[in-house]
PDB file of N, CA and C in Angstrom:
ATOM      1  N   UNK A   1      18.008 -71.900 -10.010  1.00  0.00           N
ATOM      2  CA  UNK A   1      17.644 -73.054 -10.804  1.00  0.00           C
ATOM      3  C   UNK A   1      18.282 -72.934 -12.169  1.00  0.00           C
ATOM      4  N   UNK A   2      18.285 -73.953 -12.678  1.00  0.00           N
ATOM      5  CA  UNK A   2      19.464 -74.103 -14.073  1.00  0.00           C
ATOM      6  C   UNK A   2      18.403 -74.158 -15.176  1.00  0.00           C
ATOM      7  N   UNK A   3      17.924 -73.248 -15.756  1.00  0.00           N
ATOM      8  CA  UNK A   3      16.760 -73.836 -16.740  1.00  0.00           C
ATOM      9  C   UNK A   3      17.445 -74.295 -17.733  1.00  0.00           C
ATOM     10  N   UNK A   4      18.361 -74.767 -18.376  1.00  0.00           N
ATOM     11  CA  UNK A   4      19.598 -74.808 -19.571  1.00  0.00           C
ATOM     12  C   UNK A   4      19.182 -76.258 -19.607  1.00  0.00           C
ATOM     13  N   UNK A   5      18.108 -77.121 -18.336  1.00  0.00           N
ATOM     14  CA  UNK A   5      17.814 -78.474 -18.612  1.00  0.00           C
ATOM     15  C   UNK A   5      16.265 -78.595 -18.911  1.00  0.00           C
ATOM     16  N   UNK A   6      15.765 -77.344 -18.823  1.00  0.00           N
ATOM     17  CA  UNK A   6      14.597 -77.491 -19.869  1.00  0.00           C
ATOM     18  C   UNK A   6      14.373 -77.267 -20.848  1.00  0.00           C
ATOM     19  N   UNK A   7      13.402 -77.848 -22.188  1.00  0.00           N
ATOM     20  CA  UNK A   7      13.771 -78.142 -23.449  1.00  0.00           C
ATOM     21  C   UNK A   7      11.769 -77.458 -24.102  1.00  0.00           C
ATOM     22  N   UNK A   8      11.681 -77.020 -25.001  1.00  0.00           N
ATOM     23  CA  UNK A   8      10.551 -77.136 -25.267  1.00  0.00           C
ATOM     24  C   UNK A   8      10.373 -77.354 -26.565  1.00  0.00           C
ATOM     25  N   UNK A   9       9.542 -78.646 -27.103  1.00  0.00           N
ATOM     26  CA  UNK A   9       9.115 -78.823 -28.467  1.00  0.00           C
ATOM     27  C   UNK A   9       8.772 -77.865 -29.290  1.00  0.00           C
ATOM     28  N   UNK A  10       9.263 -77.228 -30.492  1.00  0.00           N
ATOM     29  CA  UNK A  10       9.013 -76.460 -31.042  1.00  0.00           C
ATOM     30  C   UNK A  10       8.502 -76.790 -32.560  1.00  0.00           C
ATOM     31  N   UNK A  11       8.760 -78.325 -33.064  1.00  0.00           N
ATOM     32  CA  UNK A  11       8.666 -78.670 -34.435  1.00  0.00           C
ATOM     33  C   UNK A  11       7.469 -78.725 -34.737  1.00  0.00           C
ATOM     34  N   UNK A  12       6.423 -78.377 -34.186  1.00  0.00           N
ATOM     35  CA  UNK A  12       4.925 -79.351 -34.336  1.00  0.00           C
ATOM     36  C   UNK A  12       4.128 -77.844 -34.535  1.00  0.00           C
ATOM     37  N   UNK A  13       4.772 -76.390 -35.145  1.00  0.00           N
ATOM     38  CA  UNK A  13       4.197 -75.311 -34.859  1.00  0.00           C
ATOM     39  C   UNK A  13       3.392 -75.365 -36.034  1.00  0.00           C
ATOM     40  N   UNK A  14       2.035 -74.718 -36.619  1.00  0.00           N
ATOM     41  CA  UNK A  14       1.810 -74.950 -38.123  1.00  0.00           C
ATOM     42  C   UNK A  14       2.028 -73.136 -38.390  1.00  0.00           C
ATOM     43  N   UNK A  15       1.798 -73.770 -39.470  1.00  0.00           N
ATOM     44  CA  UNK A  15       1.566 -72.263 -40.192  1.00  0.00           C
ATOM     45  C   UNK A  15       0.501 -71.508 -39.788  1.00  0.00           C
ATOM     46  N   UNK A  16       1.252 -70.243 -40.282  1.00  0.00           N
ATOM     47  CA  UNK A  16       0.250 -68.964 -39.463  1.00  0.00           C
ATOM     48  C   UNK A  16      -0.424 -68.429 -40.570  1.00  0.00           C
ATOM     49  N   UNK A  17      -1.850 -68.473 -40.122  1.00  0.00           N
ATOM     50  CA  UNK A  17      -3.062 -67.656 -40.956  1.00  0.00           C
ATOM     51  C   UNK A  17      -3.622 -66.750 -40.150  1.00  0.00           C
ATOM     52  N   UNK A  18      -4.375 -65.794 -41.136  1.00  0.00           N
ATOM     53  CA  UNK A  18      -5.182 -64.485 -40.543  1.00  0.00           C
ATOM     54  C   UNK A  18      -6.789 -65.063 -40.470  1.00  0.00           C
ATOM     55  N   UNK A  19      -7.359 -65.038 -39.347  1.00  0.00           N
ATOM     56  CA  UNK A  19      -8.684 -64.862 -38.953  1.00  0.00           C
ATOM     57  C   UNK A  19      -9.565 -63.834 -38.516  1.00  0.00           C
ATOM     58  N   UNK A  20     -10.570 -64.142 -38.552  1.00  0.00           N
ATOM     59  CA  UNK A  20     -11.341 -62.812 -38.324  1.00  0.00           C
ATOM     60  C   UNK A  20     -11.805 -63.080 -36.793  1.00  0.00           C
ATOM     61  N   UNK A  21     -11.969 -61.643 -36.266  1.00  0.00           N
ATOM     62  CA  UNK A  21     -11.989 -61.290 -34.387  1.00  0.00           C
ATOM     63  C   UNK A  21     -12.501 -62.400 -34.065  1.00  0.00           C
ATOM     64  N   UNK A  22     -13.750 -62.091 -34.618  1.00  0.00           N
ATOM     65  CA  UNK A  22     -14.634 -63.367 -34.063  1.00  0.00           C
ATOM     66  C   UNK A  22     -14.799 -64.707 -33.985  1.00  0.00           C
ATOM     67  N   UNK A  23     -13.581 -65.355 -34.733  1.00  0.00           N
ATOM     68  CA  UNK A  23     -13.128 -66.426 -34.616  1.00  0.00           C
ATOM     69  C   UNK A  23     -12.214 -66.579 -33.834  1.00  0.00           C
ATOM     70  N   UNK A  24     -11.686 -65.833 -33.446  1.00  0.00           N
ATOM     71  CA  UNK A  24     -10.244 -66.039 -32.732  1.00  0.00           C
ATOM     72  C   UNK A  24     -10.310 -66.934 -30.966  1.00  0.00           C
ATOM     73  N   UNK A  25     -11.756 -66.581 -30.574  1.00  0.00           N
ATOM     74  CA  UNK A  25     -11.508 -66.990 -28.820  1.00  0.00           C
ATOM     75  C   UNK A  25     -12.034 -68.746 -29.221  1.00  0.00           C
ATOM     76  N   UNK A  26     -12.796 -68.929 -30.401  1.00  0.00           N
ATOM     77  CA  UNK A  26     -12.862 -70.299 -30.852  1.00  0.00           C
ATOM     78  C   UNK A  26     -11.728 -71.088 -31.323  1.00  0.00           C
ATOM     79  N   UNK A  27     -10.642 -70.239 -32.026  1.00  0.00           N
ATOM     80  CA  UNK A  27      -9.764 -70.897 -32.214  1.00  0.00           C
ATOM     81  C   UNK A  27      -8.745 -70.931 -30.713  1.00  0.00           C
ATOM     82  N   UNK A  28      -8.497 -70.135 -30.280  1.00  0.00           N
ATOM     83  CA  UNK A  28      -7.523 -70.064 -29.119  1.00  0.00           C
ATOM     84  C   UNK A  28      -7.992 -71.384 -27.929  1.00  0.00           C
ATOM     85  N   UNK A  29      -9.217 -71.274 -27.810  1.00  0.00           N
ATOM     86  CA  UNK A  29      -9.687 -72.483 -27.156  1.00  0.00           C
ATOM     87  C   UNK A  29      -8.956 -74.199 -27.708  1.00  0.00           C
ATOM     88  N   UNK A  30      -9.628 -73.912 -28.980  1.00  0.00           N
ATOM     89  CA  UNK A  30      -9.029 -74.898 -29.727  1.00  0.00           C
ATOM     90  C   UNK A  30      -7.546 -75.560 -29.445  1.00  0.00           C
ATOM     91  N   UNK A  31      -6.964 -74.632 -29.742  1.00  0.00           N
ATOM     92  CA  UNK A  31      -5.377 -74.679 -29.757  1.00  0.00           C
ATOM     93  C   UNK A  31      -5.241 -75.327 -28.299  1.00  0.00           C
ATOM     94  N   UNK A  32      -5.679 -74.808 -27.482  1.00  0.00           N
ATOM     95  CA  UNK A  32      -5.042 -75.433 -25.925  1.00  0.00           C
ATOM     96  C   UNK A  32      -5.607 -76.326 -25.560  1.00  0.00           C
ATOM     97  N   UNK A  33      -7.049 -76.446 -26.140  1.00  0.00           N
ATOM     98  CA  UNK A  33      -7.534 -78.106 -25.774  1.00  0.00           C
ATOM     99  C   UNK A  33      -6.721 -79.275 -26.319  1.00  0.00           C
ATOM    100  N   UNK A  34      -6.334 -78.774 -27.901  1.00  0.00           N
ATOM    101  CA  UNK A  34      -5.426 -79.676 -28.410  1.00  0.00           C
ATOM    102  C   UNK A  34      -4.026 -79.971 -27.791  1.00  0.00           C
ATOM    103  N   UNK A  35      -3.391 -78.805 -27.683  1.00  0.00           N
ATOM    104  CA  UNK A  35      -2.122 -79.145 -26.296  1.00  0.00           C
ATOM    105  C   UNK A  35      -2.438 -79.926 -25.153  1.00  0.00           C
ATOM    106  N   UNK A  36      -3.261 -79.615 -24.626  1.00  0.00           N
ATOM    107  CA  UNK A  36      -3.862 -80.399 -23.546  1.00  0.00           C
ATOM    108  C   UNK A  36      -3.969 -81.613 -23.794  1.00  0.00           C
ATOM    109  N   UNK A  37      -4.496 -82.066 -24.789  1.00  0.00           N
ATOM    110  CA  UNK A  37      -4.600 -83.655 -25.316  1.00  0.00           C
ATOM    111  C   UNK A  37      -3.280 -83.922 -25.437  1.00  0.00           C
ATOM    112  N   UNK A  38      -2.428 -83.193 -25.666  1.00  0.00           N
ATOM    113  CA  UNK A  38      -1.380 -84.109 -26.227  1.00  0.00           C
ATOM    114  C   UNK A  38      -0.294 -84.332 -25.328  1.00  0.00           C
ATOM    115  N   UNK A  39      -0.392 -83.313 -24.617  1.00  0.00           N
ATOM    116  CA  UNK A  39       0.903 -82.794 -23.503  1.00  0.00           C
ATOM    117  C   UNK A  39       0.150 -83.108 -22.335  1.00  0.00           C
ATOM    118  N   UNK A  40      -1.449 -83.112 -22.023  1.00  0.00           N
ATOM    119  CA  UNK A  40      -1.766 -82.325 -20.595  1.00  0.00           C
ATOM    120  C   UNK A  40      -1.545 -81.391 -20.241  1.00  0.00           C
ATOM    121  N   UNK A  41      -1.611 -80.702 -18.876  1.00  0.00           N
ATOM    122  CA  UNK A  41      -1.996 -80.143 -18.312  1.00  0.00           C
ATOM    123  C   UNK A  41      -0.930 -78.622 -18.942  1.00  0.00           C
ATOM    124  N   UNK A  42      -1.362 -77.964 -19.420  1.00  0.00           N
ATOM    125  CA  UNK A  42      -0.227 -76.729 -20.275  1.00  0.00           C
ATOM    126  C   UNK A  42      -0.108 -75.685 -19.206  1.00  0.00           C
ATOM    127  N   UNK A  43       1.009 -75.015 -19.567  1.00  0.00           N
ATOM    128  CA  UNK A  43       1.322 -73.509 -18.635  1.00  0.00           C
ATOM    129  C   UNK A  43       1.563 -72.462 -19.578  1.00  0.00           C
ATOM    130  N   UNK A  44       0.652 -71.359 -20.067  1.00  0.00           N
ATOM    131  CA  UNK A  44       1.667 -70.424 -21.084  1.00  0.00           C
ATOM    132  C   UNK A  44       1.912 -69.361 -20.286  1.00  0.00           C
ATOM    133  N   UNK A  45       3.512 -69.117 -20.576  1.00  0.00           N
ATOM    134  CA  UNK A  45       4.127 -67.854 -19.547  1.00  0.00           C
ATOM    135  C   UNK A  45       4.601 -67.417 -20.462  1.00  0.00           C
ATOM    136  N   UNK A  46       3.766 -65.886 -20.198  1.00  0.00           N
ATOM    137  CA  UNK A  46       3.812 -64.508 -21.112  1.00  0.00           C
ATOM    138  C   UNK A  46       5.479 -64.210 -20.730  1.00  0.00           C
ATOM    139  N   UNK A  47       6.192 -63.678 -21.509  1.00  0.00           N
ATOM    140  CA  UNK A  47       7.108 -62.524 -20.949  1.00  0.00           C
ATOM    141  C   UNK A  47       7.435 -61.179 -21.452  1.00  0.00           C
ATOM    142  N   UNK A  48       6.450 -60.675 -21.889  1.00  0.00           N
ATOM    143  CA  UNK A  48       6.787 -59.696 -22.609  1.00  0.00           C
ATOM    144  C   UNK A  48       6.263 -58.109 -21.778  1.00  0.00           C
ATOM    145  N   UNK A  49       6.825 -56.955 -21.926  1.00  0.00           N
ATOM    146  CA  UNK A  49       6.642 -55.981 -21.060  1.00  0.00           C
ATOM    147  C   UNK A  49       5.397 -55.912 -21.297  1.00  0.00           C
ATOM    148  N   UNK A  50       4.894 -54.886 -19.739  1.00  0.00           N
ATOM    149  CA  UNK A  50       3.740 -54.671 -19.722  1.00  0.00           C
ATOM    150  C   UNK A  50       3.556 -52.986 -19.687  1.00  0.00           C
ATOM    151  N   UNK A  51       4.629 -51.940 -20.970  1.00  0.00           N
ATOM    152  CA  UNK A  51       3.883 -51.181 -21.502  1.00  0.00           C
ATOM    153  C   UNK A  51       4.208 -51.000 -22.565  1.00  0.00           C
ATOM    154  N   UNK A  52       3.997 -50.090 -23.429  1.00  0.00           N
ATOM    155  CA  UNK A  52       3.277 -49.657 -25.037  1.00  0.00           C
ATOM    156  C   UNK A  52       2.956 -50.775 -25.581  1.00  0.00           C
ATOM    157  N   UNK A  53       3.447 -51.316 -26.638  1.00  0.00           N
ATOM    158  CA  UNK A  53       2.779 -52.126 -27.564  1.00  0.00           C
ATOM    159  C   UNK A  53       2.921 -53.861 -26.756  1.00  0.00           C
ATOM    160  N   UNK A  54       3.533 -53.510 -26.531  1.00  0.00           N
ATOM    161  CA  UNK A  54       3.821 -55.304 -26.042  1.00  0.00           C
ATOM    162  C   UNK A  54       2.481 -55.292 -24.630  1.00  0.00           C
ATOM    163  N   UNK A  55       2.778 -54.335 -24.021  1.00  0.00           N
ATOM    164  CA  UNK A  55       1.796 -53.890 -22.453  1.00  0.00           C
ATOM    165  C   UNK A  55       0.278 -54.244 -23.398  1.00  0.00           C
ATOM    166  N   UNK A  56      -0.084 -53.856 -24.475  1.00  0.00           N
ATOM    167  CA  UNK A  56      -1.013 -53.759 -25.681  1.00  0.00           C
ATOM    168  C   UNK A  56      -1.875 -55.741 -25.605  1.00  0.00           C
ATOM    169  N   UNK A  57      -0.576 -55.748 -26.104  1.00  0.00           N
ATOM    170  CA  UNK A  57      -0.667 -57.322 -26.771  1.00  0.00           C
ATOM    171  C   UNK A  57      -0.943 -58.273 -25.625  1.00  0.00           C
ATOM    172  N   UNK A  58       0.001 -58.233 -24.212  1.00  0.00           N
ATOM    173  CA  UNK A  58      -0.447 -58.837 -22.857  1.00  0.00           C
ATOM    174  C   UNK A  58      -1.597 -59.168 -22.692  1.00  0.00           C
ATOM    175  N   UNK A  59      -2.645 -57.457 -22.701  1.00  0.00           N
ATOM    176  CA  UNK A  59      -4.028 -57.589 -22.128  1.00  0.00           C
ATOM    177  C   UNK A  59      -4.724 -57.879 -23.279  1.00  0.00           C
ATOM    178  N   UNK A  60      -4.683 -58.003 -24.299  1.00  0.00           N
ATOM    179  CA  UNK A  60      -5.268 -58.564 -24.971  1.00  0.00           C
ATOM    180  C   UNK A  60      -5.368 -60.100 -24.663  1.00  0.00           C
ATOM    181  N   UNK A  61      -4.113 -60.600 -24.495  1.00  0.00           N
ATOM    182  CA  UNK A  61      -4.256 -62.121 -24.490  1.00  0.00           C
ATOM    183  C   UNK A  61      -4.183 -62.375 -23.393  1.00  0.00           C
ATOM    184  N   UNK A  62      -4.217 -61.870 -22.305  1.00  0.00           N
ATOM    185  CA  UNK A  62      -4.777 -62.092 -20.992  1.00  0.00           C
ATOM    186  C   UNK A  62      -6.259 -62.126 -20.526  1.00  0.00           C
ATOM    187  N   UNK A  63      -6.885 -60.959 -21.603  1.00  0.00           N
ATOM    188  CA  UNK A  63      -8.389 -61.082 -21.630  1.00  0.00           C
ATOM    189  C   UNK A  63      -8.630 -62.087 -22.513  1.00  0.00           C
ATOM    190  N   UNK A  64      -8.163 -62.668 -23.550  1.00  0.00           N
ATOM    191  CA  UNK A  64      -8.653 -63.785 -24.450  1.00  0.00           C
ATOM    192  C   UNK A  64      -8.879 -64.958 -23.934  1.00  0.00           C
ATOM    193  N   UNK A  65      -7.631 -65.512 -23.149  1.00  0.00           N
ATOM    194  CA  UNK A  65      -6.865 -66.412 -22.844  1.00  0.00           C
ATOM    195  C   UNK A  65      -8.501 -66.461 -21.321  1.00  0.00           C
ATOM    196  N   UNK A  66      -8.419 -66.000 -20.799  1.00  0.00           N
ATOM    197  CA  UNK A  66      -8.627 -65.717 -19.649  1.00  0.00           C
ATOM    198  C   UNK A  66     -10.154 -66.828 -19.485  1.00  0.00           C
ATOM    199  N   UNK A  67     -11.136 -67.022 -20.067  1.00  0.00           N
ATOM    200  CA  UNK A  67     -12.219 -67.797 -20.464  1.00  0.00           C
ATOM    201  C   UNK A  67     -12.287 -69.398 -20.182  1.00  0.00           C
ATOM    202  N   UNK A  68     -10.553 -69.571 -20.672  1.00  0.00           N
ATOM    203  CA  UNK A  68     -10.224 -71.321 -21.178  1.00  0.00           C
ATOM    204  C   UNK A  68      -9.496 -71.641 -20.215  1.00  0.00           C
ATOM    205  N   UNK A  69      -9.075 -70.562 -19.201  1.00  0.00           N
ATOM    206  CA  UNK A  69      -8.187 -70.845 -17.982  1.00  0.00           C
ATOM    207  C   UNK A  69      -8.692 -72.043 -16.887  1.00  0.00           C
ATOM    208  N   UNK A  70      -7.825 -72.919 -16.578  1.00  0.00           N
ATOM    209  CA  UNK A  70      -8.535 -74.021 -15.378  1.00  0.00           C
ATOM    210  C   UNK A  70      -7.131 -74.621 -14.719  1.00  0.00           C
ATOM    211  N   UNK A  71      -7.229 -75.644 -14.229  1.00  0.00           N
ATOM    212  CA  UNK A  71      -6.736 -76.385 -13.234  1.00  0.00           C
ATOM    213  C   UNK A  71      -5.555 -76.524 -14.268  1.00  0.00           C
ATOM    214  N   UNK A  72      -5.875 -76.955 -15.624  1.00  0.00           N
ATOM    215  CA  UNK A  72      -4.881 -77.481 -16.260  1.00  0.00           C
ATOM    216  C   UNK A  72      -4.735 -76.835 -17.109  1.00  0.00           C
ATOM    217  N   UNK A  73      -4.933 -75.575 -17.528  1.00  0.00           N
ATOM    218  CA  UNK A  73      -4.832 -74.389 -18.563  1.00  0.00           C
ATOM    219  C   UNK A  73      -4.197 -73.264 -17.837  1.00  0.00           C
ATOM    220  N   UNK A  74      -3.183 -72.656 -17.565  1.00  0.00           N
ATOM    221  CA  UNK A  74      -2.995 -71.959 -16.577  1.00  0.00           C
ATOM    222  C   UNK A  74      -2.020 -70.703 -17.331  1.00  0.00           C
ATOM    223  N   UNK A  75      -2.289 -69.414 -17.128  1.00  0.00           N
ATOM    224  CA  UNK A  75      -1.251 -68.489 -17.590  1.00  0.00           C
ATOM    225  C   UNK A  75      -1.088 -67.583 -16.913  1.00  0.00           C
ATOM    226  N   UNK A  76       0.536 -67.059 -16.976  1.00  0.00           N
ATOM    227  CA  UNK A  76       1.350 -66.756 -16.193  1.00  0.00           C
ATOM    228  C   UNK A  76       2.058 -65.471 -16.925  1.00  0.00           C
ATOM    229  N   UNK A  77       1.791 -64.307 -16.333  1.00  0.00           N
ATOM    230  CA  UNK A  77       2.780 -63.137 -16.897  1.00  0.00           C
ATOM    231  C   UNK A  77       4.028 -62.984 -16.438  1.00  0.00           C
ATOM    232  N   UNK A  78       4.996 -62.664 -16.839  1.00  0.00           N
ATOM    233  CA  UNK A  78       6.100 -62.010 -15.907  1.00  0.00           C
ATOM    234  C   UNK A  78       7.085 -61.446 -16.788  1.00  0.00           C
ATOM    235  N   UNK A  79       7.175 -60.108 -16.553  1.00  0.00           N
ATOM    236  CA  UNK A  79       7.703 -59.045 -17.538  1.00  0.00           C
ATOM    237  C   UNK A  79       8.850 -59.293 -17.410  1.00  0.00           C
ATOM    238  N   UNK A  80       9.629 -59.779 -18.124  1.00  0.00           N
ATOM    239  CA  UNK A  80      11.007 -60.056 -18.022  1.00  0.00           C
ATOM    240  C   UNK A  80      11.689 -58.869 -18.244  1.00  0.00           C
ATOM    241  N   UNK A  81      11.630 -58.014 -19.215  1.00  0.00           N
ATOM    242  CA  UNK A  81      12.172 -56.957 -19.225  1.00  0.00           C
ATOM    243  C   UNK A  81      12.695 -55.927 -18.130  1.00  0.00           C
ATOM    244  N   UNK A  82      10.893 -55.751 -17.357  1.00  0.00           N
ATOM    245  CA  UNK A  82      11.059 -55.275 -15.750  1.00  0.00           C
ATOM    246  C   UNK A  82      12.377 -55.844 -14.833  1.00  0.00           C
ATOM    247  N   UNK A  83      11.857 -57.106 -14.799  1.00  0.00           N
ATOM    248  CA  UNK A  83      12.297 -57.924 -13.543  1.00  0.00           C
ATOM    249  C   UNK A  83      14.250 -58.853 -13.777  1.00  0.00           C
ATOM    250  N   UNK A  84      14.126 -58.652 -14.906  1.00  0.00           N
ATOM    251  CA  UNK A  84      15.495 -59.218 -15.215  1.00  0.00           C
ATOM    252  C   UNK A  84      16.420 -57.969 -15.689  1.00  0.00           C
ATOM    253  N   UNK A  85      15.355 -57.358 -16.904  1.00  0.00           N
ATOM    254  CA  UNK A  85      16.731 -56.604 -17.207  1.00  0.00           C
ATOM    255  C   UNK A  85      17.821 -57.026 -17.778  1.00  0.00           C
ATOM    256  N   UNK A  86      18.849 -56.653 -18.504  1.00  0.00           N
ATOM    257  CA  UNK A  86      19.765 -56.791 -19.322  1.00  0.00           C
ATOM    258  C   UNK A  86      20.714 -57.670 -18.818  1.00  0.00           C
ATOM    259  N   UNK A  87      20.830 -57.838 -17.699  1.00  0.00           N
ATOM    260  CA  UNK A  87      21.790 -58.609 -16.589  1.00  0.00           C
ATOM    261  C   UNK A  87      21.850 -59.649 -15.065  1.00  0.00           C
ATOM    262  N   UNK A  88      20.312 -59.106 -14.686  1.00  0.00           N
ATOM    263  CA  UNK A  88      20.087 -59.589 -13.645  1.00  0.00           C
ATOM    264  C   UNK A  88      18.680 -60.967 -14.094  1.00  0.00           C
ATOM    265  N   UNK A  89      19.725 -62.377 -14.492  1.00  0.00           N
ATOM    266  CA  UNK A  89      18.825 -63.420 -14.763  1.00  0.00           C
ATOM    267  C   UNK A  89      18.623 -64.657 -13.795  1.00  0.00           C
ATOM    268  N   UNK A  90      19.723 -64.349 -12.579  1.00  0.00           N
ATOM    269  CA  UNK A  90      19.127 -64.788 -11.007  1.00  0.00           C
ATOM    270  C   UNK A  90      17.503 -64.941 -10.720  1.00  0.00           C
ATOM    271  N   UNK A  91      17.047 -63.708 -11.302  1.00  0.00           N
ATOM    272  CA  UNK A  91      15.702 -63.172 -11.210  1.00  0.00           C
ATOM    273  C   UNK A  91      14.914 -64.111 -11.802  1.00  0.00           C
ATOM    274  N   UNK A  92      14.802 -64.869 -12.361  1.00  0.00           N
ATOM    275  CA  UNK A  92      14.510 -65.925 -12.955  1.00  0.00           C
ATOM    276  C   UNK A  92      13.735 -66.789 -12.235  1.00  0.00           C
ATOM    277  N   UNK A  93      14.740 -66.805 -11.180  1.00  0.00           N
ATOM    278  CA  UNK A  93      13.870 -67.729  -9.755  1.00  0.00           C
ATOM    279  C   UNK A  93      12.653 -67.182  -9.411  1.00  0.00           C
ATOM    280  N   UNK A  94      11.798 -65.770  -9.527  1.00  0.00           N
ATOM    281  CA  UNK A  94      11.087 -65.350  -9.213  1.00  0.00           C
ATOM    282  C   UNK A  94       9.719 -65.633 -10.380  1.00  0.00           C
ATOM    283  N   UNK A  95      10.188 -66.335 -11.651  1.00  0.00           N
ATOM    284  CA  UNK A  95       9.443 -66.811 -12.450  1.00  0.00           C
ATOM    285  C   UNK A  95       9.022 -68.106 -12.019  1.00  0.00           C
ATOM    286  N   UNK A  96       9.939 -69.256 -11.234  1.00  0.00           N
ATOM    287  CA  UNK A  96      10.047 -70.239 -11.191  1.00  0.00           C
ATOM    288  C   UNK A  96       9.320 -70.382  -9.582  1.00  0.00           C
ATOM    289  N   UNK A  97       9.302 -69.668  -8.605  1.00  0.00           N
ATOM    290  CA  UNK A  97       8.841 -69.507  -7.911  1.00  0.00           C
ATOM    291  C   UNK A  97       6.873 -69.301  -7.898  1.00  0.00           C
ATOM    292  N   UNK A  98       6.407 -68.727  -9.011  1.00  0.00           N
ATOM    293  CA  UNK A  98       5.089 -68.928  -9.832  1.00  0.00           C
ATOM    294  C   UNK A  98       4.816 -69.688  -9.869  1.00  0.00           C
ATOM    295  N   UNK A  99       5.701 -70.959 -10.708  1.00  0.00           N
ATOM    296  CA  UNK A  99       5.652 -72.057 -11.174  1.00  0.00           C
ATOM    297  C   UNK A  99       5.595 -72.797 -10.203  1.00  0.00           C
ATOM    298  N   UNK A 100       6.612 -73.119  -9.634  1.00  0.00           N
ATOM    299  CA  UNK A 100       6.760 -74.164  -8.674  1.00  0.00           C
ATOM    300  C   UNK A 100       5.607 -75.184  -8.256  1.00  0.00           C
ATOM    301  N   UNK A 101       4.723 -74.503  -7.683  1.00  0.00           N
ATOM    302  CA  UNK A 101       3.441 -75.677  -7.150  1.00  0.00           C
ATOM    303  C   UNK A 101       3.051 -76.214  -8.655  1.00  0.00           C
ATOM    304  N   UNK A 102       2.715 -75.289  -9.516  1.00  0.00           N
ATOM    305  CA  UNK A 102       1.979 -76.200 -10.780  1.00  0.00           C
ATOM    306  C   UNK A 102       2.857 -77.346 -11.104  1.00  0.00           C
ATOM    307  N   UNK A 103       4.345 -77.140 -11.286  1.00  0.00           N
ATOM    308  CA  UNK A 103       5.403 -77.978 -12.270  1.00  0.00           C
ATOM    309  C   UNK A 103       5.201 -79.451 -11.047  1.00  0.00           C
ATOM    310  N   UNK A 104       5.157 -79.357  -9.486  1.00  0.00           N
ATOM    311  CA  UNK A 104       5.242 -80.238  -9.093  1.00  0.00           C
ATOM    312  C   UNK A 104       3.906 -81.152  -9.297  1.00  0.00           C
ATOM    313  N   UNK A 105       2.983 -80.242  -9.178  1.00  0.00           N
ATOM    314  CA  UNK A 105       1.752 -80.995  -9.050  1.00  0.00           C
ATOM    315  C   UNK A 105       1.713 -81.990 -10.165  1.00  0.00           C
ATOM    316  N   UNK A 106       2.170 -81.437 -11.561  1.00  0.00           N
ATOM    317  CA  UNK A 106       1.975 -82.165 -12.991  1.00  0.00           C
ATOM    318  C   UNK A 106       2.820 -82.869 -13.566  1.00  0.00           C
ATOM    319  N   UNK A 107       4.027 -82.899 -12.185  1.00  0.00           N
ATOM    320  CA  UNK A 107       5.304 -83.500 -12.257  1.00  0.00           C
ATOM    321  C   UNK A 107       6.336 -83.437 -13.592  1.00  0.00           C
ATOM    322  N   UNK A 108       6.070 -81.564 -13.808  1.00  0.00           N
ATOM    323  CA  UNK A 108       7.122 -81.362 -14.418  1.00  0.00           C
ATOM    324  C   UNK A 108       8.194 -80.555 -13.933  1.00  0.00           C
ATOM    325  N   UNK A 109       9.087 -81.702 -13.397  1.00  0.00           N
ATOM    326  CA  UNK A 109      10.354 -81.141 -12.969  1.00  0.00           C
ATOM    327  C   UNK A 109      12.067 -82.101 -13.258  1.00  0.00           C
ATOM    328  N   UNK A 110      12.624 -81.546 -14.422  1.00  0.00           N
ATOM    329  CA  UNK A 110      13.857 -81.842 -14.811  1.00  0.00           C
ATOM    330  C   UNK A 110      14.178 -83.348 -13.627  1.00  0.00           C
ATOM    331  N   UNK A 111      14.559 -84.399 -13.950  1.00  0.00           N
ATOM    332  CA  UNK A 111      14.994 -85.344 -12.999  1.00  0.00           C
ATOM    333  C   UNK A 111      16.163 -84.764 -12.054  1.00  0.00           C
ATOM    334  N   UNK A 112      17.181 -84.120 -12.662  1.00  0.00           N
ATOM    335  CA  UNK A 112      17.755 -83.562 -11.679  1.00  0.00           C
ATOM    336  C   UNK A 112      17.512 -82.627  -9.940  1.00  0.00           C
ATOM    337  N   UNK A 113      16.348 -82.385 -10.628  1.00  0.00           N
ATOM    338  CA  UNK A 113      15.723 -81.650  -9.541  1.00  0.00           C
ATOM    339  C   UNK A 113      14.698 -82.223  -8.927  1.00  0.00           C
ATOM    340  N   UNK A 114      14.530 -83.775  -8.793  1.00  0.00           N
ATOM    341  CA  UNK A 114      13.222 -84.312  -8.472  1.00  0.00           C
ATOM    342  C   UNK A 114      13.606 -84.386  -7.474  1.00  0.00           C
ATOM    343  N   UNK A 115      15.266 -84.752  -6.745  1.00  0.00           N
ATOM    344  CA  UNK A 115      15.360 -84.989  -5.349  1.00  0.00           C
ATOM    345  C   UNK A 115      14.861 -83.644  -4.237  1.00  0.00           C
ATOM    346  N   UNK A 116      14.919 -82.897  -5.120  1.00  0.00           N
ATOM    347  CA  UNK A 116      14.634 -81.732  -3.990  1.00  0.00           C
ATOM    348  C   UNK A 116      13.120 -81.441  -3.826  1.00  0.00           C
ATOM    349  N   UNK A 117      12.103 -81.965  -4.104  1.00  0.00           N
ATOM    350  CA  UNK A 117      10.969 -82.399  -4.390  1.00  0.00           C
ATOM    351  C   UNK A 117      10.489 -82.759  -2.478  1.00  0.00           C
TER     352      UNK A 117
END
């Protein structure tokens, strides 16, 4: 698959502030209900390794995340580092392969690729 025809909004990010723990699974909720309103149905796909510090940061936000998860909140790991590697980005398909049922169901799929649908 050619992802070079998917695009993701990036202008609408705000500024980053420090909160305290215990605010944080209130705000994280927040944040994706608001995506949700605006976009629908969201997908966040982790890619970051799953050991030392990054492996760290995953389960953290895999346990955070994990609460607000539904039909239309959905998250997705896949260690790119592992699985791609410096060279092998074929592998890619094996991200997209995850995806696949959600992107059709919510009918996000590049027009180019709707015929194969």
């Amino acid at each position: 698959m050619d992802f070079s025809a998917l695009c993701c909004n990036i202008s609408n990010f705000s500024s980053i502030f420090i909160s305290l723990v215990s605010e944080q699974p209130r705000i994280l909720e927040k944040h994706f209900h608001d995506l949700q309103k605006k976009y629908g149905a969201v997908v966040a796909v982790d890619l970051v390794n799953t050991h030392g510090g990054e492996g760290r940061l995953y389960e953290r936000y895999a346990r955070s995340i994990e609460p607000i998860l539904s039909e239309d909140i959905r998250f997705i790991h896949f260690d790119f580092h592992r699985i791609c590697g410096h060279i092998h980005f074929e592998r890619l398909s094996q991200l997209y392969d995850q995806l696949e049922d959600y992107l059709k169901k919510h009918r996000c799929v590049p027009k180019r690729y709707e015929m194969m649908l």
